[in-house]
Protein backbone atom coordinates (compact mmCIF):
# COMPACT_ATOMS: atom_id res chain seq x y z
CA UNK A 1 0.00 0.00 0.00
CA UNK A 2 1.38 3.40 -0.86
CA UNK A 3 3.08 5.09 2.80
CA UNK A 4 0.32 8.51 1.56
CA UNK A 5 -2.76 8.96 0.28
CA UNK A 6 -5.47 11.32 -0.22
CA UNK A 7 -8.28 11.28 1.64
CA UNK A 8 -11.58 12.99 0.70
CA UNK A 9 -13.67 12.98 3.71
CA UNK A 10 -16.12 16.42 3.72
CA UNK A 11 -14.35 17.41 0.22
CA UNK A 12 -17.70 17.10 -0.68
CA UNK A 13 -17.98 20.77 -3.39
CA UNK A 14 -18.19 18.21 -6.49
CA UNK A 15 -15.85 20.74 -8.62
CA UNK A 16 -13.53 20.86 -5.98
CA UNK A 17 -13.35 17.25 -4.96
CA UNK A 18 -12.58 16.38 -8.57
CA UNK A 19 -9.92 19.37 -9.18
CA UNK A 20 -8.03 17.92 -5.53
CA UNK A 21 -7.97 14.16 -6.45
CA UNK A 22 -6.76 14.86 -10.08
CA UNK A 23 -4.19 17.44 -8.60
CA UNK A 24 -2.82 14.56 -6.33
CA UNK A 25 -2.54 12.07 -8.93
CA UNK A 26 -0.60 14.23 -10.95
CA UNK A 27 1.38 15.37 -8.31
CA UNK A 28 2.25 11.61 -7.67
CA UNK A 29 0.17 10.22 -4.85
CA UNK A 30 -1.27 7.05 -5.65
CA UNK A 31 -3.81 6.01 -3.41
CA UNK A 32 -7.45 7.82 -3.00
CA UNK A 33 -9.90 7.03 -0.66
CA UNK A 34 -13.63 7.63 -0.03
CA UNK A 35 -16.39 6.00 0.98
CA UNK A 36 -20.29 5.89 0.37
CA UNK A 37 -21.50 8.51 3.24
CA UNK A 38 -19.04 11.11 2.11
CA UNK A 39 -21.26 11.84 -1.08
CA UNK A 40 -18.32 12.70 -3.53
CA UNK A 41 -17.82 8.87 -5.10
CA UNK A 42 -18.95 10.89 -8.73
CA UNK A 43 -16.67 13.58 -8.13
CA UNK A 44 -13.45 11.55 -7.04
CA UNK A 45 -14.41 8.90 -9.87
CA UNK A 46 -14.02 12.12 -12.30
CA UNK A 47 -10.89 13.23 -10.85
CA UNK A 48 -9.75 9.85 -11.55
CA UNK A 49 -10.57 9.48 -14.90
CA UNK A 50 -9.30 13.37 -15.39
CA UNK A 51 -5.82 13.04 -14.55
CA UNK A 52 -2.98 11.52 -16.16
CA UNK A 53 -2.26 8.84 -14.39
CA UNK A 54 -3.47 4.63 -15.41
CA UNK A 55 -6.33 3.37 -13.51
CA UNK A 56 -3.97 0.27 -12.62
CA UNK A 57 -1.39 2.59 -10.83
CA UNK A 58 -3.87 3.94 -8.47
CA UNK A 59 -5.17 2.56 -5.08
CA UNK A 60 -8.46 3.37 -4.94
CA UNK A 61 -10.63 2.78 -1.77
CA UNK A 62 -14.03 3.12 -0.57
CA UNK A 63 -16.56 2.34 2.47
CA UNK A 64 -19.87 0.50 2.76
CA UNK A 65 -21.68 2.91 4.77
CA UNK A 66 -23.42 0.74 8.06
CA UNK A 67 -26.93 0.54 6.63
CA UNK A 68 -25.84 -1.09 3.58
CA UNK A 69 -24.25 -4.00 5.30
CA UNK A 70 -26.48 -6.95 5.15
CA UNK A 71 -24.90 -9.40 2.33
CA UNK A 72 -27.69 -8.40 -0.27
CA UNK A 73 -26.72 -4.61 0.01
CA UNK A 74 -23.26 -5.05 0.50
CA UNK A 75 -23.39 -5.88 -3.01
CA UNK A 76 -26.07 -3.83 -4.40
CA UNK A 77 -24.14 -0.56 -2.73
CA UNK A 78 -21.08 -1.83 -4.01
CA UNK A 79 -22.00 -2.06 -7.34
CA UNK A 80 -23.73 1.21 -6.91
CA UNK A 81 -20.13 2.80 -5.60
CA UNK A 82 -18.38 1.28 -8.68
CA UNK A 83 -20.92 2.75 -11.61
CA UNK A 84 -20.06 6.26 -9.53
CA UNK A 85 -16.84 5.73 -9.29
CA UNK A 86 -16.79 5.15 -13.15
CA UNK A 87 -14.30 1.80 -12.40
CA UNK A 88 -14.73 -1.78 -12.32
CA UNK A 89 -13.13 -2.48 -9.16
CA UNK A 90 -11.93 -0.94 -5.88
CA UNK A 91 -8.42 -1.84 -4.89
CA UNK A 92 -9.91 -2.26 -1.51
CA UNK A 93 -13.47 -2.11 0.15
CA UNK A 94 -13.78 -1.23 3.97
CA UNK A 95 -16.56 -2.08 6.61
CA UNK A 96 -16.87 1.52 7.36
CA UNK A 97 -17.57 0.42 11.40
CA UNK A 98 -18.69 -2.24 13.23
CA UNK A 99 -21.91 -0.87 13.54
CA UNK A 100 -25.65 -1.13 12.07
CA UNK A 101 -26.50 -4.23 9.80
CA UNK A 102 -22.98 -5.56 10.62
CA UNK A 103 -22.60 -8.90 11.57
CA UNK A 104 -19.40 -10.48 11.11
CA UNK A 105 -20.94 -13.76 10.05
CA UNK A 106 -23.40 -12.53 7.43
CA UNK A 107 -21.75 -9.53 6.27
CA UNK A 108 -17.66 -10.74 5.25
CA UNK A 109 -18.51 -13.20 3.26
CA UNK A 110 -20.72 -10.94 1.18
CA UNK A 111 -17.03 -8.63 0.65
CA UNK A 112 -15.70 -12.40 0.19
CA UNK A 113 -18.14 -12.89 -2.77
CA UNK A 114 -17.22 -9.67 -4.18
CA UNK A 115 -13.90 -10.39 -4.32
CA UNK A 116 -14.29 -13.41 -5.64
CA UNK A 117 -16.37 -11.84 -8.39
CA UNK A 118 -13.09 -9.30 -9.04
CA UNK A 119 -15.34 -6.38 -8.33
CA UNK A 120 -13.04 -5.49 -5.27
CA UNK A 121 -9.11 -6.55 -4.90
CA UNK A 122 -8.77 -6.50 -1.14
CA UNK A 123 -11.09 -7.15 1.93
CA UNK A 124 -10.71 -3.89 4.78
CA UNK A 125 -12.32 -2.81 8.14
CA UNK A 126 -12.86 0.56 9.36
CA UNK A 127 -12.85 1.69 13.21
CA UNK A 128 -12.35 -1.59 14.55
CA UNK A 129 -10.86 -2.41 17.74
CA UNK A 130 -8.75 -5.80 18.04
CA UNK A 131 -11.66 -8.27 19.69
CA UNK A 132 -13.89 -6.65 15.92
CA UNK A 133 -10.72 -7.90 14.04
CA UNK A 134 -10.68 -11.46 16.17
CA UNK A 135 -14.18 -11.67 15.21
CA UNK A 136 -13.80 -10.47 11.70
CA UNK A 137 -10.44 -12.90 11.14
CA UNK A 138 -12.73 -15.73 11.97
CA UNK A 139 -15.52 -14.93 9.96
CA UNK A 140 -13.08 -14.69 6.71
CA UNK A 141 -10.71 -17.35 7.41
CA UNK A 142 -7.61 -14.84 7.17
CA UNK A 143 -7.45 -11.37 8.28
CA UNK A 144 -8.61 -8.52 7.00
CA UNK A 145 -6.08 -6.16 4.85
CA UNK A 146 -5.94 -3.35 6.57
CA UNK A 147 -8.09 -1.47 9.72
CA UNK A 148 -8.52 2.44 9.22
CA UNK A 149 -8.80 4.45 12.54
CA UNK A 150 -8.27 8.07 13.62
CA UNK A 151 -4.65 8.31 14.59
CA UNK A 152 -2.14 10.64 15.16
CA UNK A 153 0.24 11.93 17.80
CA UNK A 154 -2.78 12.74 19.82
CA UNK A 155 -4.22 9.33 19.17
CA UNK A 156 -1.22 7.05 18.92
CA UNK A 157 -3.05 3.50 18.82
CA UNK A 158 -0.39 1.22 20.40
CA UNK A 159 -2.44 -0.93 20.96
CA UNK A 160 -4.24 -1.30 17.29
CA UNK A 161 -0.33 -0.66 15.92
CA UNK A 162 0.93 -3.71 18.02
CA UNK A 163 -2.28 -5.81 16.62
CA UNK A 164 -1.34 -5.10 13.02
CA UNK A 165 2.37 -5.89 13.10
CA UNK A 166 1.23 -9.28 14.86
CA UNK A 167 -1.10 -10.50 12.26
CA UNK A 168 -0.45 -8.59 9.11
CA UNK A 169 -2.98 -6.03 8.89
CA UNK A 170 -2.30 -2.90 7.46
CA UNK A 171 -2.84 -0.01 9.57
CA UNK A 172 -4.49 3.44 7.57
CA UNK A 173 -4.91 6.61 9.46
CA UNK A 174 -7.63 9.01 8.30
CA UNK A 175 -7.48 12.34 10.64
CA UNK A 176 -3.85 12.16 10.66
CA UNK A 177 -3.73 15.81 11.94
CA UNK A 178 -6.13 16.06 14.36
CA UNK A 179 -8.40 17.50 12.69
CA UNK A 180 -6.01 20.55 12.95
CA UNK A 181 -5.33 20.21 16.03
CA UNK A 182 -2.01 18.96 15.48
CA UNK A 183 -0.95 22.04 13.96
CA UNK A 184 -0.91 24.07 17.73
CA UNK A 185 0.82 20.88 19.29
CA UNK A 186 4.17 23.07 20.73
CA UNK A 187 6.07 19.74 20.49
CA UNK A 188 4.93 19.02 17.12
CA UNK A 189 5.85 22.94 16.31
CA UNK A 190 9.35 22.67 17.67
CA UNK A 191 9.80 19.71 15.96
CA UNK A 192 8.33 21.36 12.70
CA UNK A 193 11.00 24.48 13.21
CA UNK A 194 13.62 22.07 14.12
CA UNK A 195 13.75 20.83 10.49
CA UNK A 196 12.26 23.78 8.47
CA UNK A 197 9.21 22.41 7.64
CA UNK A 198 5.28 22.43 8.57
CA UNK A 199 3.83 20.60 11.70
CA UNK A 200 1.35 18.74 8.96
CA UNK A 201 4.49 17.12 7.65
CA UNK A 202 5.97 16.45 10.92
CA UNK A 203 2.33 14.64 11.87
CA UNK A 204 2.52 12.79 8.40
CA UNK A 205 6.23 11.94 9.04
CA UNK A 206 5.83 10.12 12.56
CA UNK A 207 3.08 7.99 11.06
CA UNK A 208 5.19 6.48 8.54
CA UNK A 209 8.10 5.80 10.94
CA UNK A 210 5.17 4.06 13.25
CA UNK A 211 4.25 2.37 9.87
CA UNK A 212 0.66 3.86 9.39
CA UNK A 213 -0.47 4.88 5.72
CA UNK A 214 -1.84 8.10 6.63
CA UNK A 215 -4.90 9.87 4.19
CA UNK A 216 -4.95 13.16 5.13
CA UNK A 217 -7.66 15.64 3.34
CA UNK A 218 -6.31 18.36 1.44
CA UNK A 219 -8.52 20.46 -1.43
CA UNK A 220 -6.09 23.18 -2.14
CA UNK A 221 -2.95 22.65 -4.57
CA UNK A 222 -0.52 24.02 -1.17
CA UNK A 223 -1.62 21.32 1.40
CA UNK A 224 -1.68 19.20 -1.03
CA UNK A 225 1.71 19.30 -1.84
CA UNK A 226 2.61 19.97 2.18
CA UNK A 227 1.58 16.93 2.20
CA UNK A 228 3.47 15.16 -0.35
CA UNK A 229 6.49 16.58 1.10
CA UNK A 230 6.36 14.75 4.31
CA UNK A 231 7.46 11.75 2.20
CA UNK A 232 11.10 13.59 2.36
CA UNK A 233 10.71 14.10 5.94
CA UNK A 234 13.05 11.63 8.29
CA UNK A 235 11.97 12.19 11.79
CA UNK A 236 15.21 11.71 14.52
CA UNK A 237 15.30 9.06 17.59
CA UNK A 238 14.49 12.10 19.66
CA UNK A 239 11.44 13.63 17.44
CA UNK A 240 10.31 10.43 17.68
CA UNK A 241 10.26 9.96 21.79
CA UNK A 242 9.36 13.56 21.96
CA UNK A 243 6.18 12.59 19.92
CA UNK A 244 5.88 9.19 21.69
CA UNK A 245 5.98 10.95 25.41
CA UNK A 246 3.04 13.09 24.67
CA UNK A 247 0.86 10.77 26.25
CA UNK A 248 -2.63 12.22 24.65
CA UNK A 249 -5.44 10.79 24.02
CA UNK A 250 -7.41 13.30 21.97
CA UNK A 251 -9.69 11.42 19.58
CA UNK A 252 -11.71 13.49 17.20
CA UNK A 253 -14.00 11.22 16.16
CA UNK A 254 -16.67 9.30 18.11
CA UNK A 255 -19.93 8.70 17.20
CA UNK A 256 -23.09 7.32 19.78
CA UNK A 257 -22.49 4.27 17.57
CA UNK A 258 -19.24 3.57 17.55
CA UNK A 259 -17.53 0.78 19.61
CA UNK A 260 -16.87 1.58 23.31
CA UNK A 261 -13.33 2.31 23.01
């Protein structure tokens, strides 16, 4: 999986989402994701086709929102996500929680079926905690490719990270920066001034050295590329502990049904 993508939550201006994702490709980030609640599928399925970049070389994700996932709309919705999309697979397809019509039992094997079918590449989970990916492991046979939770130096998820490097999931962070609030961290700032570059990249940086993919929204050409420029950022031992001693837990994101974390 790519160490950067694009991520597209609330880009949801259709021009705008399009312009962003095509400006990424082009810039060179290869991996995009979305997901049915966001609302922009169309527009980031334009963006795709828009730049110059081959379908092939791009990672493209998206969600099954939690009232679509009983088997029989698992794949309607999917099907529905790939006509906006304007592609005939998904490189990977996330649970987007543990939550709603979700049932381990019922519900994987539907994402089994669709892989199976080669409408999506790779089988994902979304906000789950480790007894979700114990059930969801057993439910598949195998373990799921990769779990996507908030996380960031405010939200460091030993606990999911340690998971992951166990049984070979991949670990994506959406909200890498806090939701901004990364950017008024004063370690994260002194870090930032330290090596001449913005906090953002400094967040984005730490991530990859923990061995997160990290999605971060941008919709302007700067952040964008702020963004992309993390990728030349090498964090030191001492960033890193710095970082590692914050001892926050500031989680942005937590909705009435969501697990209990």
């Amino acid at each position: 999986m790519p160490a950067l993508g694009l991520g597209t939550w609330e880009n949801d201006d259709p021009e705008q989402c399009t312009e962003s994702v095509k400006t990424a490709l082009e810039m060179g980030y290869r991996h995009v994701d979305t997901a049915q609640i966001y609302g922009n599928e169309a527009a980031v399925g334009k963006g795709l086709s828009a730049a110059d970049v081959d379908r092939d070389d791009v990672f493209l994700a998206t969600k099954v929102w939690i009232d679509n996932l009983a088997p029989e709309d698992v794949a309607a919705s999917t099907r529905e996500s790939l006509q906006k999309l304007d592609t005939e697979y998904v490189d990977l397809l996330y649970v987007h929680w543990p939550a709603g019509a979700y049932g381990p039992e019922e519900t994987l094997p539907a994402f089994a079926e669709l892989r199976d079918d080669g409408l999506i590449d790779r089988i994902g989970v979304s906000n789950f905690e480790p007894e979700h990916l114990d059930a969801a492991t057993d439910a598949l046979g195998e373990a799921p490719f990769a779990n996507q939770v908030e996380c960031h130096p405010l939200l460091r998820q030993e606990e999911l990270r340690e998971y992951a490097d166990a049984n070979g999931v991949e670990l994506v962070g959406y909200s890498p920066l806090a939701r901004g609030k990364i950017l008024d961290e004063p370690t994260v700032g002194e870090i930032a001034e330290k090596h001449g570059v913005s906090a953002a990249q400094v967040s984005l940086a730490w991530l990859r050295e923990k061995g997160v993919t990290a999605i971060p929204k941008a919709t302007g050409e700067d952040h964008i590329a702020d963004n992309w420029a993390s990728l030349g950022l090498e964090l030191d031992d001492e960033d890193i502990q710095q970082i590692d001693g914050l001892g926050r837990t500031d989680r942005q994101l937590n909705p009435d049904f969501g697990p209990n974390w």
